[in-house]
N, C-alpha and C. Protein backbone atom coordinates (compact mmCIF):
# COMPACT_ATOMS: atom_id res chain seq x y z
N UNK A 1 187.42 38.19 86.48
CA UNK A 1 187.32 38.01 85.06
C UNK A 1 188.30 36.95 84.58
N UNK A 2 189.41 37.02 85.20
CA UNK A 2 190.40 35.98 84.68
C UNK A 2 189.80 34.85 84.93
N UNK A 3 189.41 34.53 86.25
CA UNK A 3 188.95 32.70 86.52
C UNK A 3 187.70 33.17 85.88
N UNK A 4 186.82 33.91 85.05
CA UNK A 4 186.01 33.22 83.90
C UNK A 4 186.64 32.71 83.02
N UNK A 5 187.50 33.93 82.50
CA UNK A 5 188.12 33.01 81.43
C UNK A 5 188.73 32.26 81.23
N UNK A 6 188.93 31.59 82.49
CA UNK A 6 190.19 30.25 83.05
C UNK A 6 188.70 29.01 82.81
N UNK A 7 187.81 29.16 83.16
CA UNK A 7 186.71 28.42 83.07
C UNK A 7 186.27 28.18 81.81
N UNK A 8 185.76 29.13 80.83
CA UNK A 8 185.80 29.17 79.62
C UNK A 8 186.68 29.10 78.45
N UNK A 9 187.70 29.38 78.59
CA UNK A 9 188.33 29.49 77.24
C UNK A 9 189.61 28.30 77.81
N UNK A 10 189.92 28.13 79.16
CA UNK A 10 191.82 27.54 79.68
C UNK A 10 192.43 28.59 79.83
N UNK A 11 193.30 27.68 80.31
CA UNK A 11 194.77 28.48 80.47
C UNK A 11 195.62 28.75 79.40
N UNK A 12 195.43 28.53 78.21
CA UNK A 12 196.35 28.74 77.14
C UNK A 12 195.56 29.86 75.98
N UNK A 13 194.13 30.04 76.18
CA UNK A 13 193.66 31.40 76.08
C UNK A 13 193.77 32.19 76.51
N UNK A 14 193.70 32.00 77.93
CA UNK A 14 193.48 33.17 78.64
C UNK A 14 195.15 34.12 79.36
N UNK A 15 196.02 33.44 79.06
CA UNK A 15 197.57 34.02 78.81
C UNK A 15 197.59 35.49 78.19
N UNK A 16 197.12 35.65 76.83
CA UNK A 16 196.84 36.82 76.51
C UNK A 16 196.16 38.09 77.08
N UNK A 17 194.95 37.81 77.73
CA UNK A 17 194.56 38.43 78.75
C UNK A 17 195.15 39.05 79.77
N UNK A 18 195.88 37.68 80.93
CA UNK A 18 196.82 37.98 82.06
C UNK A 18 197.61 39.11 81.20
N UNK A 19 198.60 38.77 80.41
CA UNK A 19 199.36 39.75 79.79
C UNK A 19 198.92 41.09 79.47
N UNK A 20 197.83 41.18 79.23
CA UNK A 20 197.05 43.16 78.69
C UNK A 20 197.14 43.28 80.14
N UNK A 21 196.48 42.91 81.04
CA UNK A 21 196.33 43.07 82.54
C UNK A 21 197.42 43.89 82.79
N UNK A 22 198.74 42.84 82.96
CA UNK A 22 200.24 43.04 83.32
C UNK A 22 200.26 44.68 82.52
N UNK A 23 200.10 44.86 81.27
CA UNK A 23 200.94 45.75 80.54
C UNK A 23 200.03 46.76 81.07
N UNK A 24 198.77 46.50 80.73
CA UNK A 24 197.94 47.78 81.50
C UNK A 24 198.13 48.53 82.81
N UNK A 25 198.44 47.79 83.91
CA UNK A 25 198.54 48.61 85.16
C UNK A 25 200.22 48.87 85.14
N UNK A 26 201.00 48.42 84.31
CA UNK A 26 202.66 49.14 84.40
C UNK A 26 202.27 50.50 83.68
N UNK A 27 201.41 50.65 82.60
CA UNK A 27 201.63 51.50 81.81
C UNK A 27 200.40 53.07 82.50
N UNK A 28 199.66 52.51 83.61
CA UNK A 28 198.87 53.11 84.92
C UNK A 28 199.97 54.11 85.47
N UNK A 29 200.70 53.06 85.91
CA UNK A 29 201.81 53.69 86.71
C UNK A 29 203.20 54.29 86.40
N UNK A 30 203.09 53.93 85.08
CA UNK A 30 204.21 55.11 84.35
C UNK A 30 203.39 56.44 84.27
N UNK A 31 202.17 56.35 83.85
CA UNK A 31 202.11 58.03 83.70
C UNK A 31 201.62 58.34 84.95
N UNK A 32 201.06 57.43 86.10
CA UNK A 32 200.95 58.36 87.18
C UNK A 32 202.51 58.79 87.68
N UNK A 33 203.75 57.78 87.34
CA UNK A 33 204.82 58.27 87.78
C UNK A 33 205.28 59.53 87.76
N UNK A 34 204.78 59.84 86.11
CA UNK A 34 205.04 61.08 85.27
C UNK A 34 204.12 62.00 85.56
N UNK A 35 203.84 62.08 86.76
CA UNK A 35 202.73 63.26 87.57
C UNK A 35 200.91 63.06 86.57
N UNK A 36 201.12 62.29 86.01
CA UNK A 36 199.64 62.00 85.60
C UNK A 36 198.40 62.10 86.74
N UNK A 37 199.02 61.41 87.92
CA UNK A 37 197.88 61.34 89.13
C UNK A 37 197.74 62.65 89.67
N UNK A 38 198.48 63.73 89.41
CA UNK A 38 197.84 64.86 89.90
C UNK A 38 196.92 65.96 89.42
N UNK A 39 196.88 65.26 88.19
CA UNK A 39 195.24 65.33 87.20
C UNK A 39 194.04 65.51 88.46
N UNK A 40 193.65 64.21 89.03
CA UNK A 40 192.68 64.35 89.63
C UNK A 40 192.69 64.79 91.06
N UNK A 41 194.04 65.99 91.31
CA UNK A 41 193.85 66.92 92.58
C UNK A 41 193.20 67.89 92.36
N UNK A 42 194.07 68.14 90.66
CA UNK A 42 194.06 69.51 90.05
C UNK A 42 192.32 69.34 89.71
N UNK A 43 191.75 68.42 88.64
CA UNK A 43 190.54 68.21 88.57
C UNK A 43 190.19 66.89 88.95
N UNK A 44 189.33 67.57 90.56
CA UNK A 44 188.69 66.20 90.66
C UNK A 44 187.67 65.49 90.09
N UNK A 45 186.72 66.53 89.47
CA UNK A 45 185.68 65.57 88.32
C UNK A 45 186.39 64.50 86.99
N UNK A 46 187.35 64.64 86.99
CA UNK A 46 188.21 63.80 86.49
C UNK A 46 187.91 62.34 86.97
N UNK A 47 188.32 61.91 88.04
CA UNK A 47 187.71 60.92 88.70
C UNK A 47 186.59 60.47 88.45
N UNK A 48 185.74 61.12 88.52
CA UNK A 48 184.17 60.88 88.13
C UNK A 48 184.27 60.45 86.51
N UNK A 49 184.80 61.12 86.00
CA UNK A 49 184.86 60.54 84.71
C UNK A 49 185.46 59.20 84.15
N UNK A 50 186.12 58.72 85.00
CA UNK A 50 187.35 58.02 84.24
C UNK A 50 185.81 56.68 85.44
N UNK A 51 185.50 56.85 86.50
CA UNK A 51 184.82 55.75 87.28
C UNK A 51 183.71 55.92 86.14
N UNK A 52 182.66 56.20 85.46
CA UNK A 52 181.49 56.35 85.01
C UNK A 52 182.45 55.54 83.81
N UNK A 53 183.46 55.85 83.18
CA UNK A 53 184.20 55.26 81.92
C UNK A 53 184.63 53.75 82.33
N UNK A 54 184.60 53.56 83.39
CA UNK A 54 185.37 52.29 83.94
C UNK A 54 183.86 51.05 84.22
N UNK A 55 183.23 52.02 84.71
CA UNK A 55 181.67 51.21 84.98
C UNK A 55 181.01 50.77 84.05
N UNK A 56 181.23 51.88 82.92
CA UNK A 56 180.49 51.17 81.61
C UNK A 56 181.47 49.87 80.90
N UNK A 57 182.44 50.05 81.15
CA UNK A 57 183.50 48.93 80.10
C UNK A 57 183.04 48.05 81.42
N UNK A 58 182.81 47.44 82.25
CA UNK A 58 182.73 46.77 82.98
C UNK A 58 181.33 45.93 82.82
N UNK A 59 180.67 47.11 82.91
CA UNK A 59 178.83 46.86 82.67
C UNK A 59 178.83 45.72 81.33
N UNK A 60 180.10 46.16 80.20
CA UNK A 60 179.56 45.61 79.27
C UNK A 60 180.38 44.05 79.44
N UNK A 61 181.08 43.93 80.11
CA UNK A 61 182.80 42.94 80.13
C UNK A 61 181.26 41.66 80.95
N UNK A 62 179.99 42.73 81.94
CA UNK A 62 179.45 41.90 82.47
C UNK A 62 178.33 41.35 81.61
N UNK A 63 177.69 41.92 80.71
CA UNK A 63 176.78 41.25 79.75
C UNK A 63 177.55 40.17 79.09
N UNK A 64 178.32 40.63 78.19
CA UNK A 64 179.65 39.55 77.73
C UNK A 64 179.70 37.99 78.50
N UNK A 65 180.17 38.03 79.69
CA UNK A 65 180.59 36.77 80.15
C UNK A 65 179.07 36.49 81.00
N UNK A 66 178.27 37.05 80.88
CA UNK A 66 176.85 36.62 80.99
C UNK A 66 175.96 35.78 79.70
N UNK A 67 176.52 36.31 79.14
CA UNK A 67 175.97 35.67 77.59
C UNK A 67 176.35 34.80 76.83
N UNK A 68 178.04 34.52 77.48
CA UNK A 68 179.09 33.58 76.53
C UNK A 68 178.07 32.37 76.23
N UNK A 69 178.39 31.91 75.28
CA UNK A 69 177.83 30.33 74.53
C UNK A 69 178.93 29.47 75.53
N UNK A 70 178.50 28.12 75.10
CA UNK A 70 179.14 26.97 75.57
C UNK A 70 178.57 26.22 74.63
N UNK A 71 179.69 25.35 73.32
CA UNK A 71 179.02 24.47 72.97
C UNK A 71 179.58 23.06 73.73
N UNK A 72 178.59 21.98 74.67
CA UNK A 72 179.30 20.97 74.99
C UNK A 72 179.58 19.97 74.51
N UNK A 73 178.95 20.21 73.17
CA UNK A 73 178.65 18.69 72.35
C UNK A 73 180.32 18.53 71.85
N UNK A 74 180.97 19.27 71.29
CA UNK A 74 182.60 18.82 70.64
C UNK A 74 183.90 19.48 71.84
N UNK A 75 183.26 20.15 72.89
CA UNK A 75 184.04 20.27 73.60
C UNK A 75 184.82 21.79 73.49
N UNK A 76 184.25 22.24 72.49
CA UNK A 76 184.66 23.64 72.22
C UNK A 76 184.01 25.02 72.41
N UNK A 77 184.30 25.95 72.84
CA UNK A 77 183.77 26.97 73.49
C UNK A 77 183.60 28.32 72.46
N UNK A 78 182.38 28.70 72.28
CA UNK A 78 182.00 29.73 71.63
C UNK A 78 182.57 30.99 72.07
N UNK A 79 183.22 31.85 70.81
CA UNK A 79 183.62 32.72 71.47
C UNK A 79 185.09 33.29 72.01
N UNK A 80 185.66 34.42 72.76
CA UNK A 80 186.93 34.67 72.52
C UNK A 80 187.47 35.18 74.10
N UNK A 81 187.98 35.20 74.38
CA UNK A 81 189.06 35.41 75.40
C UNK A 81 189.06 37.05 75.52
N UNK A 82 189.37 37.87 76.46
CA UNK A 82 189.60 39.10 76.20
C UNK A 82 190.97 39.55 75.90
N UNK A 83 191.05 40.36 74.44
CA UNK A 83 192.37 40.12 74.06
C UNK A 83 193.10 40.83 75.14
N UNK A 84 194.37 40.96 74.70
CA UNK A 84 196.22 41.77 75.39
C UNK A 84 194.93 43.18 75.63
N UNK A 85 194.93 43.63 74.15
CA UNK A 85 194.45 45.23 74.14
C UNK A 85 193.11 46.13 74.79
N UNK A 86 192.46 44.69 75.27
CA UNK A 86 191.25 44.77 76.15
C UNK A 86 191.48 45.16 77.18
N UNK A 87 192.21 44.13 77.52
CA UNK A 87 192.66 44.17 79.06
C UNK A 87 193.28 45.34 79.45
N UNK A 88 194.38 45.60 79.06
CA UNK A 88 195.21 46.51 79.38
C UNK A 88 193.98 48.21 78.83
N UNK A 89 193.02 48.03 78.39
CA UNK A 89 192.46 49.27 78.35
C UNK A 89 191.60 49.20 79.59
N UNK A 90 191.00 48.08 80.30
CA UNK A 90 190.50 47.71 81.34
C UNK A 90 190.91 48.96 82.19
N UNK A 91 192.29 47.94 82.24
CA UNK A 91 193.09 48.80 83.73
C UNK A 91 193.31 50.39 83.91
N UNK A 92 193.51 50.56 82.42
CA UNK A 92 193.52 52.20 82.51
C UNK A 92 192.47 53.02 82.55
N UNK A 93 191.05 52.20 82.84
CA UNK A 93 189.96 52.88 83.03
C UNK A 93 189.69 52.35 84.15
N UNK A 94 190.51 51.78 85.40
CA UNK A 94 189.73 51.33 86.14
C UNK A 94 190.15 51.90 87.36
N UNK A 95 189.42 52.76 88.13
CA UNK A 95 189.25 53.57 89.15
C UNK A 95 190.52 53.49 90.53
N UNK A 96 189.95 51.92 90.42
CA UNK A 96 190.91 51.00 91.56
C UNK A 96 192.10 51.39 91.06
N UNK A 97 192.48 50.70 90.17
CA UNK A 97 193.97 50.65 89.70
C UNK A 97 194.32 52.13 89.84
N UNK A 98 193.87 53.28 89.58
CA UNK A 98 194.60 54.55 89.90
C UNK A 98 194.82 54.21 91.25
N UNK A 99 193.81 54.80 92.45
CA UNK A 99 193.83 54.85 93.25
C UNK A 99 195.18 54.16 94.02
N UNK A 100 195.05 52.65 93.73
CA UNK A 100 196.01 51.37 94.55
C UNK A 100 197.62 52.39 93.78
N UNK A 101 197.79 52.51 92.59
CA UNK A 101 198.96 53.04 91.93
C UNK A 101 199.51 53.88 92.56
N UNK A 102 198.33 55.14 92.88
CA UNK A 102 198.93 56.71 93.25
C UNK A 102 199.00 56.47 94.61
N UNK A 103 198.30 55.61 95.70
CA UNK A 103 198.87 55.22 96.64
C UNK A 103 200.42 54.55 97.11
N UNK A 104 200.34 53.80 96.12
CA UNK A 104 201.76 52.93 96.15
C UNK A 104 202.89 54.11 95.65
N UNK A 105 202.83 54.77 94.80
CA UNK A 105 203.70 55.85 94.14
C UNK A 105 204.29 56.67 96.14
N UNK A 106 202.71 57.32 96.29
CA UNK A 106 203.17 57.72 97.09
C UNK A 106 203.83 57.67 98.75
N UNK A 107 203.72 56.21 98.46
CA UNK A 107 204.17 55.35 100.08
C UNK A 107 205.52 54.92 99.54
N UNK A 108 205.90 54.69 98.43
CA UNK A 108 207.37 54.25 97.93
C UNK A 108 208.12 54.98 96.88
N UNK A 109 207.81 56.08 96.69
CA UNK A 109 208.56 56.83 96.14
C UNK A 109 209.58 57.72 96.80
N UNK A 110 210.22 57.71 97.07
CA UNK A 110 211.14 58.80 97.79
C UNK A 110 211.33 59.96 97.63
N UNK A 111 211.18 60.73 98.32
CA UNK A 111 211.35 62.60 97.21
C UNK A 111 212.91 62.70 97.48
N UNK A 112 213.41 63.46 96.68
CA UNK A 112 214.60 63.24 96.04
C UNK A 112 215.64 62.25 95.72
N UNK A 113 214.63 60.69 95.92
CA UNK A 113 215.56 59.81 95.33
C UNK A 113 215.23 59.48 94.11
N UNK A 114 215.64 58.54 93.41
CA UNK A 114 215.75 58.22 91.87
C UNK A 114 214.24 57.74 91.19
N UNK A 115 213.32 58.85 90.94
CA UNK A 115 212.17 58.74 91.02
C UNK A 115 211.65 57.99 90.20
N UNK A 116 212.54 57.60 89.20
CA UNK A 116 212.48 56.83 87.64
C UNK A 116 212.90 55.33 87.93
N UNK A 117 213.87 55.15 88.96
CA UNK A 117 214.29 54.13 89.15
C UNK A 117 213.32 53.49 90.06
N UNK A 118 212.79 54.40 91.11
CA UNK A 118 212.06 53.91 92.00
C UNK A 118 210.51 52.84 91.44
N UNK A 119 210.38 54.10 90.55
CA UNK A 119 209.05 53.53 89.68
C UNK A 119 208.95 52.22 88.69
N UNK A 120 210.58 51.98 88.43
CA UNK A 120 210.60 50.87 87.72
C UNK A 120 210.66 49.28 88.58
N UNK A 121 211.13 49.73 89.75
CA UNK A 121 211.35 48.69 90.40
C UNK A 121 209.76 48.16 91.04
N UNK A 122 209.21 49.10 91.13
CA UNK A 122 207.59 48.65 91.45
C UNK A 122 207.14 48.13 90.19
N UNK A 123 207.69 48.35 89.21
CA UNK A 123 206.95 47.83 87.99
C UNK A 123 207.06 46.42 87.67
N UNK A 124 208.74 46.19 88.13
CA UNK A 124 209.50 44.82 87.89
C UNK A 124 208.60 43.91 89.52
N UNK A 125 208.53 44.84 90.38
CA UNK A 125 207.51 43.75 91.26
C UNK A 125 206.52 43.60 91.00
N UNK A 126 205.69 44.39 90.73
CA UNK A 126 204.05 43.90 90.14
C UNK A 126 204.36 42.78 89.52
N UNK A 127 204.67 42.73 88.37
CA UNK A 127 204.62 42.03 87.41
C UNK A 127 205.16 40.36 87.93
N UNK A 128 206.51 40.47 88.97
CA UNK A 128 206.98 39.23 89.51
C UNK A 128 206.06 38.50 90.58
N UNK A 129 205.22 39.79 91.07
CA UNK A 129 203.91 39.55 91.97
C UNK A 129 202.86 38.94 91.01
N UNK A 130 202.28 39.82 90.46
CA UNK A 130 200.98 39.65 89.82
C UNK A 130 200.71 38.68 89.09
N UNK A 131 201.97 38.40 88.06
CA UNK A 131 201.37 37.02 86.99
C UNK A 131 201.16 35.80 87.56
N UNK A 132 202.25 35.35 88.87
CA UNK A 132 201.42 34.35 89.24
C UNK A 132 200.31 34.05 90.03
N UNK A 133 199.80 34.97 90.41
CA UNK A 133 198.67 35.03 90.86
C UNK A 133 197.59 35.47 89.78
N UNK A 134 197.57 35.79 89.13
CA UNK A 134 196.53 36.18 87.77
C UNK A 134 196.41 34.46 86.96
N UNK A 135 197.84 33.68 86.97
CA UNK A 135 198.11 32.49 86.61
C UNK A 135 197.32 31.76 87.44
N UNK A 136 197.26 31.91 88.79
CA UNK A 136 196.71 30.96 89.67
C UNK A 136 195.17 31.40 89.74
N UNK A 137 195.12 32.68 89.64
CA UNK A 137 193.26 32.49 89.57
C UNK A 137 192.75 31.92 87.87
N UNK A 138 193.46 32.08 87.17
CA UNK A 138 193.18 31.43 85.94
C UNK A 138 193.10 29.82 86.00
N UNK A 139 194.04 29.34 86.81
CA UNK A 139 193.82 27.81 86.95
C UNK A 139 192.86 27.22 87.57
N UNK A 140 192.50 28.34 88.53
CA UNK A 140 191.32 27.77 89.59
C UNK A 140 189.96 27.96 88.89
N UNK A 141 189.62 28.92 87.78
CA UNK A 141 188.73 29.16 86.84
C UNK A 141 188.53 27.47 86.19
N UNK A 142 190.00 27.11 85.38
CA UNK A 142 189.90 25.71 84.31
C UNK A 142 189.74 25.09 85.23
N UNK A 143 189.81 24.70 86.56
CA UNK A 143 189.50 23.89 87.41
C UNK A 143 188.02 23.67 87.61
N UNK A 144 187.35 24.81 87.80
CA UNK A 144 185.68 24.62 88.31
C UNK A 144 185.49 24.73 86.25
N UNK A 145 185.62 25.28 85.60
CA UNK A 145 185.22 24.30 84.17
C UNK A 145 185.33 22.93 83.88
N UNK A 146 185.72 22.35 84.23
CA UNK A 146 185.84 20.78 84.52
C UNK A 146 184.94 20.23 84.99
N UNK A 147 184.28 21.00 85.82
CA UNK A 147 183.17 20.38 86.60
C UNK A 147 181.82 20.80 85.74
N UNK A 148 182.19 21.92 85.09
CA UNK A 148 180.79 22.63 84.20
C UNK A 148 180.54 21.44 83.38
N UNK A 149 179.59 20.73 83.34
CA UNK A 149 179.75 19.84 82.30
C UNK A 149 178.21 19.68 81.62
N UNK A 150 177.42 20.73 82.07
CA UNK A 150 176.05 20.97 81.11
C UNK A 150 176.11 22.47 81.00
N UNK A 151 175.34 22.66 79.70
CA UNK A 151 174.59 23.84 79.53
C UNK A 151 174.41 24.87 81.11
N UNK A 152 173.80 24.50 81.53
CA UNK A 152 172.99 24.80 82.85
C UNK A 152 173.91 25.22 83.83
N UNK A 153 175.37 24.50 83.98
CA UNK A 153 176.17 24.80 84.81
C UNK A 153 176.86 25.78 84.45
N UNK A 154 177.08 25.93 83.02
CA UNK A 154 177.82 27.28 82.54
C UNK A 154 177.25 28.17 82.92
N UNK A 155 176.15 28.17 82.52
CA UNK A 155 175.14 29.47 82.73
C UNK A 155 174.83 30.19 84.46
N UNK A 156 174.87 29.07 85.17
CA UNK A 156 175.05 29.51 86.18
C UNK A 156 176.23 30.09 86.78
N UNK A 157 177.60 29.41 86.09
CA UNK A 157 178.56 29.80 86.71
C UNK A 157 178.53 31.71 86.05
N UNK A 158 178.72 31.67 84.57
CA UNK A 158 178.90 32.79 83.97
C UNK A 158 178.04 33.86 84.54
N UNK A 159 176.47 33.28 84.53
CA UNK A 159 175.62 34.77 85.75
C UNK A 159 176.21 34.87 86.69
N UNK A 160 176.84 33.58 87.56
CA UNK A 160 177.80 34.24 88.62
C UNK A 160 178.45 35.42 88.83
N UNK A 161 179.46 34.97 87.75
CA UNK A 161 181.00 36.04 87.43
C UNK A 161 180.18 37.09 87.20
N UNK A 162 179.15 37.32 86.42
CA UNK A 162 178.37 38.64 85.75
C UNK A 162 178.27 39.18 87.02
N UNK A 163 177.48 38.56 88.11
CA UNK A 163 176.80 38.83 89.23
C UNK A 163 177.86 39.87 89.69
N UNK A 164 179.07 38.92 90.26
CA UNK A 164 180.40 39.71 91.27
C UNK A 164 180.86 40.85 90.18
N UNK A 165 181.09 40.83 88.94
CA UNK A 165 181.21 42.14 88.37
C UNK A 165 180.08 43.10 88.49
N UNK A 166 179.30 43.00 88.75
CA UNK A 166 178.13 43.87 88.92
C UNK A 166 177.78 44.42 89.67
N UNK A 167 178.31 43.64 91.17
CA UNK A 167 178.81 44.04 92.55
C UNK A 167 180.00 44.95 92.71
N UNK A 168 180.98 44.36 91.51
CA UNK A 168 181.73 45.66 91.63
C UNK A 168 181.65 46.83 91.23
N UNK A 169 180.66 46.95 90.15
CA UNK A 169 180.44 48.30 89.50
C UNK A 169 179.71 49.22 90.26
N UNK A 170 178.93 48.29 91.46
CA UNK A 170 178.01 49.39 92.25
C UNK A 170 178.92 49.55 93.43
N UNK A 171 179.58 49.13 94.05
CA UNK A 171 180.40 49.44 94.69
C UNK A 171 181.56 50.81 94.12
N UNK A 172 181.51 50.66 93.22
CA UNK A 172 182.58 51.73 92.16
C UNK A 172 181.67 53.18 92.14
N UNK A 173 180.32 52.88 91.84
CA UNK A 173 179.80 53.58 91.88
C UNK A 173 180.17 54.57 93.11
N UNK A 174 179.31 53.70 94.63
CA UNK A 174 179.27 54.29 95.61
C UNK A 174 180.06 54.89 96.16
């Protein structure tokens, strides 16, 4: 989603985005810190819920960047970026991100060491990890927009991105 919107909107739109991203999966892993992830031991249809909740925001994130406009005539692009508050609701519905979280919680958390501290320091790495790489797939997005330079190429690229989100939702499914 980011290198769409690195394609469509730049890199100076799509900043806001990276950022909900960032805040969304720290704020994943604070409450799984805070025993949130043992929600779905205690109830596992939980899971099911939150993937069916994650598939639909996805389903729709994929009509969306299936449909975006492109106007090429002034060089300006129809349309909006996914805000901070998007994003970051993304992540907290998104299946993966538990999973990768309550994994990581539980491969680096220590039992009886500083369980608060522990959790913050994964937080301060994500984030020293993640943005530049969320940065760098965003550039590689404005990069192949450069090349979009008809109608026709947008459209293909954007069914693309639709495409691989769509791949992921059935995969999410399965």
């Amino acid at each position: 989603m980011v290198v769409a919107s690195g394609a469509n909107f730049g890199i100076k739109r799509t900043i806001p985005h990276i950022l909900g991203i960032a805040v969304g999966i720290i704020v994943v892993l604070a409450f799984i810190g805070v025993g949130l992830g043992q929600m779905f031991e205690i109830y596992p249809q939980s899971q099911n819920i939150l993937r069916y909740i994650g598939a639909a925001f996805l389903l729709y994130l994929a009509y969306k960047i299936a449909t975006a406009k492109n106007n090429l005539n002034d060089g300006k692009t129809i349309g909006q970026p996914m805000s901070p508050l998007q994003a970051a609701l993304l992540q907290s519905v998104n299946p993966k991100v538990w999973v990768v979280m309550i994994g990581a919680i539980a491969s680096f958390v220590s039992i009886g060491g500083n369980k608060y501290l522990e959790i913050g320091l994964m937080m301060v790495t994500y984030v020293a990890v993640s943005l530049p790489i969320q940065f760098g797939w965003c550039l590689f997005g404005r990069e192949i927009g450069r090349f979009l330079k008809s109608e026709r190429a947008f459209r293909v690229f954007n069914y693309s991105m639709a495409g691989l989100l769509l791949i992921t939702i059935i995969t999410l499914l399965l």
